[in-house]
Protein backbone atom coordinates (compact mmCIF):
# COMPACT_ATOMS: atom_id res chain seq x y z
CA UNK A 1 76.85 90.87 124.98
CA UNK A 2 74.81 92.33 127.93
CA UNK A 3 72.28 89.61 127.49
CA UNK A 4 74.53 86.79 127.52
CA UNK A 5 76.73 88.22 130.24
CA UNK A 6 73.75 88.43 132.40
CA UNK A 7 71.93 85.06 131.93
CA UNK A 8 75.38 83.76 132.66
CA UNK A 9 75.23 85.44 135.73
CA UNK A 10 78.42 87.77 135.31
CA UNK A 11 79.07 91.35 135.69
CA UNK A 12 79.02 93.50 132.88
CA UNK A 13 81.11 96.60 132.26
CA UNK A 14 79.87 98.88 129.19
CA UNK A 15 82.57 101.32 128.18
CA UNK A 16 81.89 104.54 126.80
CA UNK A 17 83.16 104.92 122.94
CA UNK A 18 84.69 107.82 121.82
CA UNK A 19 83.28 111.25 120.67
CA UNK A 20 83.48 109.73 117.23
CA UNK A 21 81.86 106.21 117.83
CA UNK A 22 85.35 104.45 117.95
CA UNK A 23 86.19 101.76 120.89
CA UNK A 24 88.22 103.37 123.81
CA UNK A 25 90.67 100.82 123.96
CA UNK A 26 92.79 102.80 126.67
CA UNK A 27 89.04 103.45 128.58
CA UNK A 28 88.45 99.43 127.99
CA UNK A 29 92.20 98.70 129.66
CA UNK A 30 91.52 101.28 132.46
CA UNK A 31 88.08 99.26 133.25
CA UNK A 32 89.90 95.77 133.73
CA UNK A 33 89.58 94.58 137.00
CA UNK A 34 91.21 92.03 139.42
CA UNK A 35 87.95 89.75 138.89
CA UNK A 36 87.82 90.06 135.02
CA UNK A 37 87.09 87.03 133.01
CA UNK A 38 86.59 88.22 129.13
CA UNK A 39 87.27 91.50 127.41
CA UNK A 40 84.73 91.84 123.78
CA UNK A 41 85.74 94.06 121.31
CA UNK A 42 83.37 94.00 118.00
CA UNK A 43 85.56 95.28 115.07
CA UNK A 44 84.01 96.72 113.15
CA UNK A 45 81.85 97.94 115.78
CA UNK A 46 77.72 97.25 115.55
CA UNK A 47 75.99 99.48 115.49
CA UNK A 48 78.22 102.45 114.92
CA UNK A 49 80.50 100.48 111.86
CA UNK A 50 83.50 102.43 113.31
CA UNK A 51 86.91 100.33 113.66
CA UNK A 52 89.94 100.46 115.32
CA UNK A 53 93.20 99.90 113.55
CA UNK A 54 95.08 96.65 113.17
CA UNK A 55 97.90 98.81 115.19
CA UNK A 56 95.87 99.82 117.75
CA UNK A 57 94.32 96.47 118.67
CA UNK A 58 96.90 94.34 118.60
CA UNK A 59 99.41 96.58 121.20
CA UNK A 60 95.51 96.38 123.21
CA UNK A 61 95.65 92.86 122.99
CA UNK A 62 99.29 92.40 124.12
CA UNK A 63 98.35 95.19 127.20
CA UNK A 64 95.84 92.34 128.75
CA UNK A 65 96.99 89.60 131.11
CA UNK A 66 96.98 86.53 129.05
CA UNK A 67 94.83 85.64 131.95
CA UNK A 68 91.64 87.24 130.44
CA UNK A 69 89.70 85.91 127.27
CA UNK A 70 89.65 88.67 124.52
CA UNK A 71 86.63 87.97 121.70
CA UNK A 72 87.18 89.79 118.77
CA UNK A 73 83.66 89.98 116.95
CA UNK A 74 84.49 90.00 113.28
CA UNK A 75 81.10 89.76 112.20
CA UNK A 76 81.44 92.57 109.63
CA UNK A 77 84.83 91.91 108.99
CA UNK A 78 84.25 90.93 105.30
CA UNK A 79 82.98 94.05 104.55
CA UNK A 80 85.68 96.59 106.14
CA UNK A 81 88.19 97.90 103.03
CA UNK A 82 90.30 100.33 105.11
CA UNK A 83 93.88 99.87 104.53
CA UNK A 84 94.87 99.66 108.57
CA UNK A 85 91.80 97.28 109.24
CA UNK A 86 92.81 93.61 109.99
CA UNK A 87 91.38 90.32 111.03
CA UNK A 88 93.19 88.86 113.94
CA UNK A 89 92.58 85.52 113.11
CA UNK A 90 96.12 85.37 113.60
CA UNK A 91 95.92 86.22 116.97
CA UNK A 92 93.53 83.58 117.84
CA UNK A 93 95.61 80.75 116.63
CA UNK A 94 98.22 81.66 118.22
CA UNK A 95 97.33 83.16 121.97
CA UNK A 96 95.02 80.43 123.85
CA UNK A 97 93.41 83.68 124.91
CA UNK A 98 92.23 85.29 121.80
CA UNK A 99 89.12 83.70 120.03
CA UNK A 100 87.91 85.33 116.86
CA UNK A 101 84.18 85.04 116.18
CA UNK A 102 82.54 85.42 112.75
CA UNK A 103 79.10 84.96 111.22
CA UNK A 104 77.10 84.09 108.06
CA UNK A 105 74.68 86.22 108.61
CA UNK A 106 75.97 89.26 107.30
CA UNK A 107 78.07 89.25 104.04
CA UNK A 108 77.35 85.75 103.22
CA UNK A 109 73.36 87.10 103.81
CA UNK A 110 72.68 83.43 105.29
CA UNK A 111 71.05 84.95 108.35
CA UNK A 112 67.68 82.26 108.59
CA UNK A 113 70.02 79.79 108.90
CA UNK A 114 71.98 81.01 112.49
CA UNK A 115 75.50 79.70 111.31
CA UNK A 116 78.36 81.12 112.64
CA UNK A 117 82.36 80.03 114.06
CA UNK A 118 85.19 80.74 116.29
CA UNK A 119 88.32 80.42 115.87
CA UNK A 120 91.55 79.58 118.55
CA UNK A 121 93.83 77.11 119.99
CA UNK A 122 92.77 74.12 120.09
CA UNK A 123 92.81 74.27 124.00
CA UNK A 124 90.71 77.21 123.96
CA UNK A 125 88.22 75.65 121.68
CA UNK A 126 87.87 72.65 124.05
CA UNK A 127 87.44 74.52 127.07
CA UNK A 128 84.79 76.51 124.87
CA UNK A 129 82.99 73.53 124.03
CA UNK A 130 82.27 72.38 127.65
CA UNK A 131 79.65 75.15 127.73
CA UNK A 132 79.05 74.69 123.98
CA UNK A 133 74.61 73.04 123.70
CA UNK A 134 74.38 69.92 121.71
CA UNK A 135 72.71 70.02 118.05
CA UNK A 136 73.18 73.82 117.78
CA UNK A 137 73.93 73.34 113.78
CA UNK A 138 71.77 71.78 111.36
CA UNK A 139 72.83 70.13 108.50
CA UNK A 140 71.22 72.69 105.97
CA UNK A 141 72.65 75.58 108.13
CA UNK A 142 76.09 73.68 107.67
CA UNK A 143 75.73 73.05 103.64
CA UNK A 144 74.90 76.21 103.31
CA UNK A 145 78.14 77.86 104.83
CA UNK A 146 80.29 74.82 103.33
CA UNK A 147 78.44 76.30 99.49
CA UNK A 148 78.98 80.16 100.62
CA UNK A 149 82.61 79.97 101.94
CA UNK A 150 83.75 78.16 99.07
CA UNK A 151 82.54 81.29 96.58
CA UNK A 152 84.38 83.75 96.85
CA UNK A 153 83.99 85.64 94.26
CA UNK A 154 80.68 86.06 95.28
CA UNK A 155 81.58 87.34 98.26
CA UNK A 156 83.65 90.18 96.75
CA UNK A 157 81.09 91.08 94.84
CA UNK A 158 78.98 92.14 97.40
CA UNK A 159 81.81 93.58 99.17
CA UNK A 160 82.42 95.93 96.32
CA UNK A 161 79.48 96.80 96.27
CA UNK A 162 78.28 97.64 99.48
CA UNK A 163 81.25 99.88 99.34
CA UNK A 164 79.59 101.30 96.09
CA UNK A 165 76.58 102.01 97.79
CA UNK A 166 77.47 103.06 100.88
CA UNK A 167 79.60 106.33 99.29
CA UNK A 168 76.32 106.73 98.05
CA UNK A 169 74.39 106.94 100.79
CA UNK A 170 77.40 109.37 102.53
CA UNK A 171 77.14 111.48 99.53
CA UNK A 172 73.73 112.19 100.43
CA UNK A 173 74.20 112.29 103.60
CA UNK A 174 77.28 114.92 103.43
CA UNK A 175 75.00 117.17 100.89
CA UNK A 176 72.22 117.51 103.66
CA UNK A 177 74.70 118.19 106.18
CA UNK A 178 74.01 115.30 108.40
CA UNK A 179 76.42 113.83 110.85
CA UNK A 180 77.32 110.23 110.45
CA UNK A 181 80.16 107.59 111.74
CA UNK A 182 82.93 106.77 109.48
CA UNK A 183 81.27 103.12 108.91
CA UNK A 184 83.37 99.84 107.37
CA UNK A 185 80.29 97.98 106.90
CA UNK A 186 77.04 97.53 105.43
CA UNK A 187 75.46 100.38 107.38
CA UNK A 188 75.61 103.86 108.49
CA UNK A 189 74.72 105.41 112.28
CA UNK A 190 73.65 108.65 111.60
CA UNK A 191 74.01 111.61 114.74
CA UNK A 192 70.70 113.68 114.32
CA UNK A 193 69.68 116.71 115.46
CA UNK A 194 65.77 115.83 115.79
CA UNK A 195 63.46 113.44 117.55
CA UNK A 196 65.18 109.86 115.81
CA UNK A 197 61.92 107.50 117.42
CA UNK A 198 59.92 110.09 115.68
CA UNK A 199 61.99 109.88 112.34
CA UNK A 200 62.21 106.08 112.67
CA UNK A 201 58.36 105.91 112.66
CA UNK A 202 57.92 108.23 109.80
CA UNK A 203 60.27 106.68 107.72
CA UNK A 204 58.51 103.24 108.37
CA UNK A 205 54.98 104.76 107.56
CA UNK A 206 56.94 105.25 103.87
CA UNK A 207 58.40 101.80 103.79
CA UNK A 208 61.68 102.48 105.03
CA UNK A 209 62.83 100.40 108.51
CA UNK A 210 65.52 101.89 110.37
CA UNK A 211 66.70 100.88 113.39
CA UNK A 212 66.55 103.84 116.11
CA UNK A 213 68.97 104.09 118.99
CA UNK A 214 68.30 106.82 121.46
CA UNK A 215 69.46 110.04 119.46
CA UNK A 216 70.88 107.95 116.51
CA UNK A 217 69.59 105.90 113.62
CA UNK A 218 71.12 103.07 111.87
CA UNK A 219 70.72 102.88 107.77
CA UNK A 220 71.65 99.68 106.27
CA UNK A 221 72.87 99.97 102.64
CA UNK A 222 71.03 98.84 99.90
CA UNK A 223 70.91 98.49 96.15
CA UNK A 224 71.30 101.85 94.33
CA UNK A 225 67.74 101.95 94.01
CA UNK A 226 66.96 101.27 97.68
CA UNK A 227 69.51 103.74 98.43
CA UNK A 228 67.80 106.47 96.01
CA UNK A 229 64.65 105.56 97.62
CA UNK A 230 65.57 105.61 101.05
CA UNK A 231 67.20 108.91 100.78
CA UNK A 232 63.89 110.51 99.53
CA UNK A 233 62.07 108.93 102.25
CA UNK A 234 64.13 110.87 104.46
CA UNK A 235 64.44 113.76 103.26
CA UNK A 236 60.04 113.93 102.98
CA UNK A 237 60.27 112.35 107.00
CA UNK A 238 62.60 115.45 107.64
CA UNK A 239 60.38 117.97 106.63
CA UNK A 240 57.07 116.06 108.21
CA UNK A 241 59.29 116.14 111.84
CA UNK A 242 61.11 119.30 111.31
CA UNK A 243 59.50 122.27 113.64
């Protein structure tokens, strides 16, 4: 969002999350200012996975002057299985200043092809389209979604289990005593306790990639036996780092 926000020449206000990796919607209210254009909010969150309650966004969205665009970045929405988790697609058809945005790169694992959507009033989609490139779809990336949207099944398949898999990989976690965020999606942002570039790197040099961010590392969850293997991984890159 920072990139985009700046090569369209705007101001951008980061807000803090919580102690436990969760959107401060009352912190993100506080922050509006007279000059405010667009509020994001990705739910679940990348790259924590935390979420914020179908409760607690909505009374957010109805605190913000229908003035100001709120996105709501569902991109791992497909995956989240917690009872007070909720699309607000909803929302977006019905406020012209709520757009929901979603992606196939993620659940529907149709990344290579950069396919994604948004969805709103029809006003809100045309004034969204003046600044919308021409040709931004190709056809293949467009039969491909058309094929992947239509199954399903599929689709809760994988969300199954990913859900599997990721108690899995919070088992292990929990049995090593590390600190993670309650995640809703297909990874896991772990707190650590040690030098996380220096973990990163010695997890890659045994053929697991992480993604490091400052004190924290993000796991994405694999098959059972990428799981079992990337647990083992780190708990030899542990040991290697460990004083």
């Amino acid at each position: 969002y920072r990139i985009v926000a700046v090569l369209a020449g705007s101001t951008y206000v980061e807000v803090p999350l919580t102690d436990d990796w969760v959107h401060d919607l009352a912190a993100m209210g506080q922050a509006v200012r007279d000059d405010t254009t667009m509020i994001v909010v990705c739910n679940p969150n990348n790259p924590t996975g935390t979420y914020v309650s179908d409760t607690e966004l909505r009374a957010f969205v109805d605190s913000i002057d229908e003035s100001i665009l709120v996105v709501i970045d569902e991109a791992y929405a497909e995956f989240a299985s917690a009872p007070d988790f909720s699309t607000c697609v909803d929302l977006a058809l019905s406020r012209p200043n709520v757009i929901v945005s979603r992606t196939f790169s993620k659940i529907y694992g149709l990344a290579g092809l950069r396919v994604g959507y948004a969805l709103g009033m029809p006003e809100t989609l045309r004034e969204l389209r003046k600044a919308q490139p021409p040709f931004i779809v190709n056809v293949a990336a467009v039969a491909g979604a058309i094929a992947a949207i239509a199954d399903q099944h599929e689709i809760e398949q994988r969300r199954t289990t990913n859900a599997a898999q990721r108690k899995v990989l919070t088992d292990a976690l929990d049995a090593r005593g590390i600190r993670y965020a309650d995640s809703q999606t297909n990874f896991v942002y772990l707190d650590l306790d040690v030098d996380a570039p220096g973990l990163g790197e010695a997890l890659l040099h045994r053929g697991v990639i992480v993604r490091t961010l400052g004190d924290h590392i993000r796991i994405t969850v694999g098959s059972a036996q990428e799981n079992l293997r990337c647990v083992a991984a780190l708990d030899e890159a542990l040991r290697e780092i460990s004083p």
